[in-house]
N, C-alpha and C. Protein backbone atom coordinates (compact mmCIF):
# COMPACT_ATOMS: atom_id res chain seq x y z
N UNK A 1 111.80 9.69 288.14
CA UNK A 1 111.25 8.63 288.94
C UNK A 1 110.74 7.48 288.08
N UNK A 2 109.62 7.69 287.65
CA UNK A 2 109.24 6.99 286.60
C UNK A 2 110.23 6.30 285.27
N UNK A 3 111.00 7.28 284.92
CA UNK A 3 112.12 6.91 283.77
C UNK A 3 112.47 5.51 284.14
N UNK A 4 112.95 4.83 285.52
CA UNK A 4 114.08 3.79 285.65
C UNK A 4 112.48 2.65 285.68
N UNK A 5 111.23 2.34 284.98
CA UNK A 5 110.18 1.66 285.46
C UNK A 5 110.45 0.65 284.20
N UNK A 6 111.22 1.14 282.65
CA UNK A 6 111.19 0.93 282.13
C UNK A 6 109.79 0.11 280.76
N UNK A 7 109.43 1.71 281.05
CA UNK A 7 107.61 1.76 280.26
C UNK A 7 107.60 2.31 279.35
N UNK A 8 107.45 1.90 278.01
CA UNK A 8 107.69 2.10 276.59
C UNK A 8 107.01 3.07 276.03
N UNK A 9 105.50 3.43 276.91
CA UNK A 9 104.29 4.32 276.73
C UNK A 9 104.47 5.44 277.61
N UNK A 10 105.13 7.05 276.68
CA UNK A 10 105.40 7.86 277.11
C UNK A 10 103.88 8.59 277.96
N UNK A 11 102.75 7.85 277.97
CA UNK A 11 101.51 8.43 278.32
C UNK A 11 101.25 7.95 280.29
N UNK A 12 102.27 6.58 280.18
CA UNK A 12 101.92 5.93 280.95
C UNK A 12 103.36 6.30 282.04
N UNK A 13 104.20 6.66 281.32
CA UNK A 13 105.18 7.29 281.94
C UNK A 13 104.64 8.43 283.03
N UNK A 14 103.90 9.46 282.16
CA UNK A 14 103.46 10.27 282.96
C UNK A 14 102.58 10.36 283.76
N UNK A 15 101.75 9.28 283.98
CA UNK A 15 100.68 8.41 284.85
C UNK A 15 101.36 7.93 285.74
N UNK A 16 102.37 7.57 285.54
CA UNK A 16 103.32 6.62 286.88
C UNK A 16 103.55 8.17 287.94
N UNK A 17 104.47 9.32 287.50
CA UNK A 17 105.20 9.97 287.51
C UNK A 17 104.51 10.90 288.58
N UNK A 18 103.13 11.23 287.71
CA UNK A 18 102.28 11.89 288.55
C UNK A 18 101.71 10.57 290.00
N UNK A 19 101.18 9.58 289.93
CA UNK A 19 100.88 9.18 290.58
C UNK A 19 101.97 8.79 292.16
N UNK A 20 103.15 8.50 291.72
CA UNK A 20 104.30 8.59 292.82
C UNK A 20 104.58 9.59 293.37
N UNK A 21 104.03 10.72 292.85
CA UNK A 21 104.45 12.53 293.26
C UNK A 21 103.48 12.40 294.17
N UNK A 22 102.12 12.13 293.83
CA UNK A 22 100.84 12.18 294.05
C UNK A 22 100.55 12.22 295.50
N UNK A 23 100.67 10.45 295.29
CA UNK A 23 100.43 9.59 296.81
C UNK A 23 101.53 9.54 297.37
N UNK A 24 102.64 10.14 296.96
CA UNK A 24 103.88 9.85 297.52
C UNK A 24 104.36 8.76 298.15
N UNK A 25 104.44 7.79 297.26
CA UNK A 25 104.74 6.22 297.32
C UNK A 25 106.06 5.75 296.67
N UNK A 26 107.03 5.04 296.99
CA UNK A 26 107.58 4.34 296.15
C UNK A 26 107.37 3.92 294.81
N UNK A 27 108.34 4.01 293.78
CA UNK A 27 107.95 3.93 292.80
C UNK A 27 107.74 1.72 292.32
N UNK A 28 108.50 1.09 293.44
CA UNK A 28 108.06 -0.65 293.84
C UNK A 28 106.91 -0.69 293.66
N UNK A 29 105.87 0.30 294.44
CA UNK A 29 104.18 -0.21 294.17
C UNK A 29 103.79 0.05 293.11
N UNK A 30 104.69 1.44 292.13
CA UNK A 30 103.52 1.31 291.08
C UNK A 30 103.97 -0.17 290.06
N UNK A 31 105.41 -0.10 290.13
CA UNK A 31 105.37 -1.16 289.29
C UNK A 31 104.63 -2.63 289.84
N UNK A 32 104.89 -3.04 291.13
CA UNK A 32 104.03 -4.05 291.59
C UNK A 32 102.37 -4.02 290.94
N UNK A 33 101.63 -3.11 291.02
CA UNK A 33 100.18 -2.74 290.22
C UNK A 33 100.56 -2.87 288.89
N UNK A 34 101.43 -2.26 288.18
CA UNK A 34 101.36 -2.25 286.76
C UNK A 34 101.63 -3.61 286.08
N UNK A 35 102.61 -4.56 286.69
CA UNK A 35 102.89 -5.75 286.55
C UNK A 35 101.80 -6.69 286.28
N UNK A 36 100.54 -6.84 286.91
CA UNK A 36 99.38 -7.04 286.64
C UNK A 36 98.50 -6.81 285.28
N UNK A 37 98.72 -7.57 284.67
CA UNK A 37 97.73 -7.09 283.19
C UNK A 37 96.56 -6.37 283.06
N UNK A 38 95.52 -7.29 284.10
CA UNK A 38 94.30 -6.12 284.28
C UNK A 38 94.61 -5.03 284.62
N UNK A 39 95.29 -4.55 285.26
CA UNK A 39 95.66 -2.97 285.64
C UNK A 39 96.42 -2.18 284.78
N UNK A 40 97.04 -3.23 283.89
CA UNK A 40 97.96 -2.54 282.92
C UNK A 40 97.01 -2.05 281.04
N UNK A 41 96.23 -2.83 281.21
CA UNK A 41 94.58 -2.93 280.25
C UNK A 41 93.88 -1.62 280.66
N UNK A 42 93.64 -1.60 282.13
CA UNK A 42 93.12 -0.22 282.88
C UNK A 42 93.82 1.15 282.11
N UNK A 43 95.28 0.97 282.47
CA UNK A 43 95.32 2.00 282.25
C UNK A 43 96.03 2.36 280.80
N UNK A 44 96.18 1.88 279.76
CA UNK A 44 96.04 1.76 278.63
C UNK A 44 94.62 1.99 277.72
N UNK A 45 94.03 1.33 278.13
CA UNK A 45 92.51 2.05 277.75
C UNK A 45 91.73 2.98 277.94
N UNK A 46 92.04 3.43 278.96
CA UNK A 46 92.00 5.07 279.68
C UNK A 46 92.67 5.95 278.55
N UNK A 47 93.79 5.84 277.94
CA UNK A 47 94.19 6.70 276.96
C UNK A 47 93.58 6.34 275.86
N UNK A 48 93.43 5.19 275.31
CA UNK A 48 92.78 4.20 273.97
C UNK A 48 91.49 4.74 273.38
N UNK A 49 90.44 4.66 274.66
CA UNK A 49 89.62 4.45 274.28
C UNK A 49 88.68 5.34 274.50
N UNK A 50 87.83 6.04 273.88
CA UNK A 50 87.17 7.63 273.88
C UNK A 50 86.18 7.26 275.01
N UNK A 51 85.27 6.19 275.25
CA UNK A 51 84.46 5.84 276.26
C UNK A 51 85.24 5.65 277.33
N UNK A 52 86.14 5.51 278.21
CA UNK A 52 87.06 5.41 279.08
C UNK A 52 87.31 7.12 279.70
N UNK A 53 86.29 7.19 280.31
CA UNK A 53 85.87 8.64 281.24
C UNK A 53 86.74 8.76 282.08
N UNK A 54 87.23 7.88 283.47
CA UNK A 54 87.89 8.24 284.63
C UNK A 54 88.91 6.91 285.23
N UNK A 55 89.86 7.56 285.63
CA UNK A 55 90.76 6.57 285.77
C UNK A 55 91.08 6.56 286.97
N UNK A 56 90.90 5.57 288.54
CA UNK A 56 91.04 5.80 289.58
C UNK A 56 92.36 5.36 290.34
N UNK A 57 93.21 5.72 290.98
CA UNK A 57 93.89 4.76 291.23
C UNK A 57 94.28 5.09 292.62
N UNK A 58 94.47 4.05 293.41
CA UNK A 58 94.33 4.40 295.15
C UNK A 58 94.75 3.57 295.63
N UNK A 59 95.48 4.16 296.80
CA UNK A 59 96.28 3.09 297.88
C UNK A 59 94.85 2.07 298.60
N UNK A 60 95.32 0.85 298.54
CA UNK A 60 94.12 0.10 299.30
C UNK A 60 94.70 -0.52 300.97
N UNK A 61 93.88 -1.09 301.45
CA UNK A 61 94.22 -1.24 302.83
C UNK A 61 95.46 -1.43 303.26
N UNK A 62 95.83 -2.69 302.42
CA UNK A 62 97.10 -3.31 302.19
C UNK A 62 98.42 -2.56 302.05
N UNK A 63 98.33 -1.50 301.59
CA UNK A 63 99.40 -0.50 301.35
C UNK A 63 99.48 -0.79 299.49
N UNK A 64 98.77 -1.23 298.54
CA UNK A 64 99.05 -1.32 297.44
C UNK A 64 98.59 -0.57 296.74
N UNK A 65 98.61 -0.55 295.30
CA UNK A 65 97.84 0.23 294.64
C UNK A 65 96.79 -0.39 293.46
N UNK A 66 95.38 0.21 293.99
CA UNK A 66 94.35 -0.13 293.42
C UNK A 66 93.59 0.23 292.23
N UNK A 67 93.72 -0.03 290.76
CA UNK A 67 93.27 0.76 289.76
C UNK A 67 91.52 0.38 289.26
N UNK A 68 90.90 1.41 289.00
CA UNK A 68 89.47 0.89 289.00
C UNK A 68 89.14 2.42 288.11
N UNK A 69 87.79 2.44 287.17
CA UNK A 69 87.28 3.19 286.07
C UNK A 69 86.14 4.00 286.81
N UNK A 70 85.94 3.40 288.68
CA UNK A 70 84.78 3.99 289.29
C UNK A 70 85.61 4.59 290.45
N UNK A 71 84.89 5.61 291.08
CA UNK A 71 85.08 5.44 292.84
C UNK A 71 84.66 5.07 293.60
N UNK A 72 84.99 4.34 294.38
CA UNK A 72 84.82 3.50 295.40
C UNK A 72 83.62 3.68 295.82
N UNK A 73 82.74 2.96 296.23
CA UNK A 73 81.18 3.72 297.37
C UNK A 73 81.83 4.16 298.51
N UNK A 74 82.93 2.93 299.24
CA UNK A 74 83.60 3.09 300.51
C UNK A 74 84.79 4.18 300.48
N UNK A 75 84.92 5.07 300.67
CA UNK A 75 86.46 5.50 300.41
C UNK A 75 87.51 6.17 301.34
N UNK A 76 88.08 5.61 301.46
CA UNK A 76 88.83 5.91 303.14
C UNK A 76 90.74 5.93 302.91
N UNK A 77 90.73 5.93 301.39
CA UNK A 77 92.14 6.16 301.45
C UNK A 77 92.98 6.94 300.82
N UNK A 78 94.14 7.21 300.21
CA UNK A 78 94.76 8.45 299.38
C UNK A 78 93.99 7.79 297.71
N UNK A 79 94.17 8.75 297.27
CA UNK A 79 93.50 8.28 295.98
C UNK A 79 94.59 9.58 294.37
N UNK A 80 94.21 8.70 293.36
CA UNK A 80 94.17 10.22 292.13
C UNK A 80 93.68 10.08 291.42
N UNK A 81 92.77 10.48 290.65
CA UNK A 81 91.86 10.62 289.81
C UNK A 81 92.10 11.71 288.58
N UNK A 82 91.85 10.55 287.45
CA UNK A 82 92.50 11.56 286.88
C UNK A 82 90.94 11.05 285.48
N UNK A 83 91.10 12.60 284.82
CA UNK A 83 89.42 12.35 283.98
C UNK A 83 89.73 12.20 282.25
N UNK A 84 88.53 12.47 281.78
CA UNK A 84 88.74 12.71 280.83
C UNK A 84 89.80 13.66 279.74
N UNK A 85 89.87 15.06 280.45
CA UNK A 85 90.35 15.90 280.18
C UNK A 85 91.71 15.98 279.84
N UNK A 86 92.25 14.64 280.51
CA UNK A 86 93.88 14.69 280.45
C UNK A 86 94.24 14.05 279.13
N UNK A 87 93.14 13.58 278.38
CA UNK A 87 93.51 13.00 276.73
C UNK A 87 93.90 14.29 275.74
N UNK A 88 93.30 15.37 276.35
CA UNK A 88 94.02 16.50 275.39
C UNK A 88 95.43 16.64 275.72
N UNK A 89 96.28 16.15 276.36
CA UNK A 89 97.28 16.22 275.90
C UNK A 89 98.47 15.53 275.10
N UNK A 90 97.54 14.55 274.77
CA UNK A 90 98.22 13.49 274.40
C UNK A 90 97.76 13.24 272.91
C-alpha cells in the first residue's frame, strides 16, 4: 500500500502502512496530509527526536487526516496513536 507513496523513509513507510490498515482509508489522504510540511516535520520528528513522546494522527471532520503530538480534549473520531515505544524498532 504504502510502497506506490513513493517515501524515501523506510520509518515513515511503515507509519503510512499501518495508518491506512488502521483507519482504513485510502492511501490519497495519507499522502494529501503528508504533502504538507508541518505534518511531514510531525512525523519525522516523532522518529528524530528523543523528546517527541506521542504521535497522533486522526481522521478530522472533513474526512482528512489530522497529525498532532497531543490528543485532542474533543475527540469524536477514528484516530492512531502511536508512542514512544515504537522507536525501538527502528
Amino acid at each position: 500500500m504504502a510502497a506506490e507513496l513513493e517515501i524515501d523513509d523506510d520509518r515513515v513507510v511503515f507509519l503510512a502502512d499501518y495508518v491506512i490498515k488502521a483507519l482504513r482509508i485510502k492511501a490519497d489522504k495519507w499522502t494529501k496530509m503528508y504533502s504538507s510540511e508541518e505534518n511531514k516535520i510531525l512525523c519525522i520528528d516523532f522518529f528524530d527526536k528523543p523528546d517527541a513522546q506521542t504521535l497522533v494522527i486522526a481522521l478530522n471532520a472533513a474526512g482528512g487526516l489530522a497529525v498532532s503530538t497531543e490528543w485532542p480534549a474533543q475527540f469524536k473520531q477514528k484516530a492512531v496513536s502511536l508512542i514512544h515505544l515504537l522507536k525501538l524498532y527502528f
